[in-house]
Protein backbone atom coordinates (compact mmCIF):
# COMPACT_ATOMS: atom_id res chain seq x y z
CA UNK A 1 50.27 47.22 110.64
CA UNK A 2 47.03 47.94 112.39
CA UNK A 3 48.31 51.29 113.84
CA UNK A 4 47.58 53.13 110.68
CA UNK A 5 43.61 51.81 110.95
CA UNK A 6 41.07 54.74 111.50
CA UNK A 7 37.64 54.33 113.09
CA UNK A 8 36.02 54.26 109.70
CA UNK A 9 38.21 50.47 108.84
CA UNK A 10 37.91 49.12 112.06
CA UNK A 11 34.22 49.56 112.31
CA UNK A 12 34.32 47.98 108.58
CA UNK A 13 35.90 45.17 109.63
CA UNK A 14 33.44 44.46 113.09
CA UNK A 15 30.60 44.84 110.75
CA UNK A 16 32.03 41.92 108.23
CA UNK A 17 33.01 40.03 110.98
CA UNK A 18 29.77 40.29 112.85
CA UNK A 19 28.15 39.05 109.17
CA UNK A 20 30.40 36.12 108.50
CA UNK A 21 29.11 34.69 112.00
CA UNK A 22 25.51 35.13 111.42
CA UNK A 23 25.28 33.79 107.92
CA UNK A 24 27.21 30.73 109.50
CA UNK A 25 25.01 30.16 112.32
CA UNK A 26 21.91 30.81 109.29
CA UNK A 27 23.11 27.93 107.13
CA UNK A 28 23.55 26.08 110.19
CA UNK A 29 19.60 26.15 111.42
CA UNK A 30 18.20 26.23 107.80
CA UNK A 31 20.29 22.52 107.87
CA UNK A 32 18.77 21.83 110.80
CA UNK A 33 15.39 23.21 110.13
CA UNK A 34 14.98 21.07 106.80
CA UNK A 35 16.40 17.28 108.70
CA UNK A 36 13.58 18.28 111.33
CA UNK A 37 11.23 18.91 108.16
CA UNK A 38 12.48 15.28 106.94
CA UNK A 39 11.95 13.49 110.28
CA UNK A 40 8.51 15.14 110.24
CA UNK A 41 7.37 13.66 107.14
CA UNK A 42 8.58 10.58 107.99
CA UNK A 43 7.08 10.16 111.38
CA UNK A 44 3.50 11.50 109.57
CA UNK A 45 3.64 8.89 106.88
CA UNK A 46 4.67 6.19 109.14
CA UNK A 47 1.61 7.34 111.26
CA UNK A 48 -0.80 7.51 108.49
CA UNK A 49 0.32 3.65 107.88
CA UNK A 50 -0.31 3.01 111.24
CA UNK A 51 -3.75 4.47 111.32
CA UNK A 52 -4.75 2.62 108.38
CA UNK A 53 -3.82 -0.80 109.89
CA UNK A 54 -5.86 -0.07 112.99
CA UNK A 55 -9.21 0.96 111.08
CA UNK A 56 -11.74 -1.05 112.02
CA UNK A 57 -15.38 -1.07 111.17
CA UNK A 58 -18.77 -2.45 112.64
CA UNK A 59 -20.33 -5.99 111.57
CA UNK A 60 -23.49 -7.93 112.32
CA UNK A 61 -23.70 -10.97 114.29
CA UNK A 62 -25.05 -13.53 112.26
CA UNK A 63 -26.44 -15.64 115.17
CA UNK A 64 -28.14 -12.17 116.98
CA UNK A 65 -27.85 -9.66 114.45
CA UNK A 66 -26.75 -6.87 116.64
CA UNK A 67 -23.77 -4.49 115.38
CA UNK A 68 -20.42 -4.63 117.15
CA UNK A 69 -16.80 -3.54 115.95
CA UNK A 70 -14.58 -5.74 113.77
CA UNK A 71 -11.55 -5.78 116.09
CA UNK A 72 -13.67 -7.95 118.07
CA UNK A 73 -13.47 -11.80 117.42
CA UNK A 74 -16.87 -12.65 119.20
CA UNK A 75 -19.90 -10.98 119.55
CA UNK A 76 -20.24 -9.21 122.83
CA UNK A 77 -24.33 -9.97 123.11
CA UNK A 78 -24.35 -13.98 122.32
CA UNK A 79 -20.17 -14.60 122.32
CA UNK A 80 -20.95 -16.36 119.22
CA UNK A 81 -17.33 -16.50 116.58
CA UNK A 82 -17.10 -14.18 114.08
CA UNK A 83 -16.64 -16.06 110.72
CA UNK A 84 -13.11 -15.26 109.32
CA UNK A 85 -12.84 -14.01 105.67
């Protein structure tokens, strides 16, 4: 069967061959590529989350009146209790 074969087939037949395995291994990363793309977004959103929870902003004392960030539960100057609400 493949005795009758001349250069001109065989080389046809590497050259599909040799294209079969590369679109293969093509799908293959584009898969790949977009579930990496999908873990992406969902570590950045679940970041941005995160980054809104830990905002915190600066507040006045009301026993000293001096500024100091809203994470804080006393005031660092005159350790007097920040006022929940």
């Amino acid at each position: 069967m493949f005795e009758n074969l001349t250069l001109w087939n065989w080389l046809t037949i590497a050259s599909f061959v040799v294209n079969l395995i590369t679109m293969v291994l093509v799908i293959v990363m584009v898969k790949k590529k977009k579930s990496n793309v999908v873990e992406a977004s969902t570590q950045v959103a679940a970041s941005k989350e995160q980054k809104h929870a830990k905002v915190s902003g600066v507040v006045f004392c009301r026993n000293c009146g001096k500024q100091y960030d809203s994470s804080q539960s006393a005031c660092p100057s005159c350790q007097a209790q920040r006022l929940k609400g």
